[in-house]
Protein backbone atom coordinates (compact mmCIF):
# COMPACT_ATOMS: atom_id res chain seq x y z
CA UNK A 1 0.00 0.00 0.00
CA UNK A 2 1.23 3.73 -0.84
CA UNK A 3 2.16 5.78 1.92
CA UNK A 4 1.46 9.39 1.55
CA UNK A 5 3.95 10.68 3.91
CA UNK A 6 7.77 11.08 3.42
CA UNK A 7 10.04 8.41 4.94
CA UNK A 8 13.28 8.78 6.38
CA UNK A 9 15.73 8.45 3.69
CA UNK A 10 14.35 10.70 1.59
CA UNK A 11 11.67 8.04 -0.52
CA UNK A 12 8.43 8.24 -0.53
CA UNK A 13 6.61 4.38 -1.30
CA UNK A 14 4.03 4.82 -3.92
CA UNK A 15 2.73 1.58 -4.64
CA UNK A 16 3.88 -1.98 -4.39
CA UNK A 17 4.31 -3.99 -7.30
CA UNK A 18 2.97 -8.09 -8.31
CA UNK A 19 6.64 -9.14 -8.61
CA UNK A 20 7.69 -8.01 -4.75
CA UNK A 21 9.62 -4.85 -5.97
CA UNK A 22 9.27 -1.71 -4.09
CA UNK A 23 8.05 1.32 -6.54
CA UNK A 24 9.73 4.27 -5.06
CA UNK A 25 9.51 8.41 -5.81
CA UNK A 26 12.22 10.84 -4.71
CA UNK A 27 11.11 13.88 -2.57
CA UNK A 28 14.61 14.75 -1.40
CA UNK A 29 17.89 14.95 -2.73
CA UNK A 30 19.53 11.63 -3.54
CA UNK A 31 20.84 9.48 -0.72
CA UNK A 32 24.26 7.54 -0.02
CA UNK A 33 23.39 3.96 -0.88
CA UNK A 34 25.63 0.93 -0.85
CA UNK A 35 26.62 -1.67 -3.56
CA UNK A 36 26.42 -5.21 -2.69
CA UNK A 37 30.19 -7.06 -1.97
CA UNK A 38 31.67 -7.39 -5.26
CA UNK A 39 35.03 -9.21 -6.04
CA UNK A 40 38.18 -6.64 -6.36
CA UNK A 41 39.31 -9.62 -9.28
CA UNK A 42 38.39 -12.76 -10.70
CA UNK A 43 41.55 -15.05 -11.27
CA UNK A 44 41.83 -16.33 -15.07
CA UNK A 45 41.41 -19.74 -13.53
CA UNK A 46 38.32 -18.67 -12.56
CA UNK A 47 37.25 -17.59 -15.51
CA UNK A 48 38.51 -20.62 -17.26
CA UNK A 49 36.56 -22.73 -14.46
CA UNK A 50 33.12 -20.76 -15.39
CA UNK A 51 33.79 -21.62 -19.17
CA UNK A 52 34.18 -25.38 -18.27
CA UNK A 53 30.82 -25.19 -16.20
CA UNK A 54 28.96 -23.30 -19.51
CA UNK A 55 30.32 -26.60 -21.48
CA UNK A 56 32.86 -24.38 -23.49
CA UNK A 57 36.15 -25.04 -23.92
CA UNK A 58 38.31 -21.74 -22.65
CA UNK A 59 40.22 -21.23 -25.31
CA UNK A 60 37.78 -20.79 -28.13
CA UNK A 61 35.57 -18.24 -25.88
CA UNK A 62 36.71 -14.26 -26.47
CA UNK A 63 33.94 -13.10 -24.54
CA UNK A 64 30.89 -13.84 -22.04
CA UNK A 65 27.71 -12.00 -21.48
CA UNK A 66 25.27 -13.59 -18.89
CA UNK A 67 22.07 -12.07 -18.42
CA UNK A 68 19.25 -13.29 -16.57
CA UNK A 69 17.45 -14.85 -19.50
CA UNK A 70 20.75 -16.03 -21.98
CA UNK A 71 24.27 -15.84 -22.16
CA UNK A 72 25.79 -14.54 -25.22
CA UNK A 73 29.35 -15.66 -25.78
CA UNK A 74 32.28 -14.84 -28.88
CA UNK A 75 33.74 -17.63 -30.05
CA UNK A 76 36.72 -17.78 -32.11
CA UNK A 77 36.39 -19.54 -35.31
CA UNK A 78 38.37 -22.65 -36.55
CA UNK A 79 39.64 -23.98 -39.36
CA UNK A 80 38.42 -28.20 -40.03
CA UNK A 81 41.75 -29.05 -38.80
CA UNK A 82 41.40 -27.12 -35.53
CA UNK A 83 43.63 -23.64 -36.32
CA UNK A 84 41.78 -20.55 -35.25
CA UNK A 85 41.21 -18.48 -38.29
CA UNK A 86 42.33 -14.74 -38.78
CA UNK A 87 39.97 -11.96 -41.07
CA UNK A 88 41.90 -9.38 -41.91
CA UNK A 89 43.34 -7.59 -38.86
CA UNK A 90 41.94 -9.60 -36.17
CA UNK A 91 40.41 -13.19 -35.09
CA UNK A 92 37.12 -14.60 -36.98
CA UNK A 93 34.68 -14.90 -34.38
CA UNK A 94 30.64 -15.94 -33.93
CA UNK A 95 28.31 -14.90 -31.56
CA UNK A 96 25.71 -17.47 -29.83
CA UNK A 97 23.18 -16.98 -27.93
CA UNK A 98 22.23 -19.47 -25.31
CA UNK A 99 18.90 -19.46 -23.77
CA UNK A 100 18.72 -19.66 -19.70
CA UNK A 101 15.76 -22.03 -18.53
């Protein structure tokens, strides 16, 4: 339910919503608010761990997007024989997107 009157920090609730988010309006200048903990670093052996768990193999992924409802990874691109293959200046890469149930 909406409150009408001003709350502490600055927010004033105006409604709730169906998926348990809190709607909120500013009627005060923006407040300090604090990030949840968040790694200084990820080790490459991390990384290379979170590859294996996605069922890629590390060292034909250039990049990894995850979102909430599909990761998107760059792949480099090989030849039949197994040789990653260069297009003019750089790497040939795909993209592939992969669905999250």
């Amino acid at each position: 339910m909406a409150t009408p009157s001003a709350e502490p920090n600055g927010l004033r609730e105006v409604a709730p919503t169906p998926d348990g988010w809190r709607q909120f309006e500013k009627d005060r200048p923006p407040i300090a608010v604090q990030l949840p903990p968040v790694p200084a670093r990820i080790t490459r052996d991390t990384v290379r761990n979170i590859c294996r768990l996605l069922g890629l193999d590390p060292r034909d992924v250039r990049d990894i997007s995850l979102g909430i409802a599909e990761m998107t990874a760059t792949l480099y691109l090989k030849s039949p024989d197994g040789h990653k293959i260069r297009y003019g200046d750089g790497p040939a890469t795909t993209v592939v997107t992969i669905p999250i149930d």
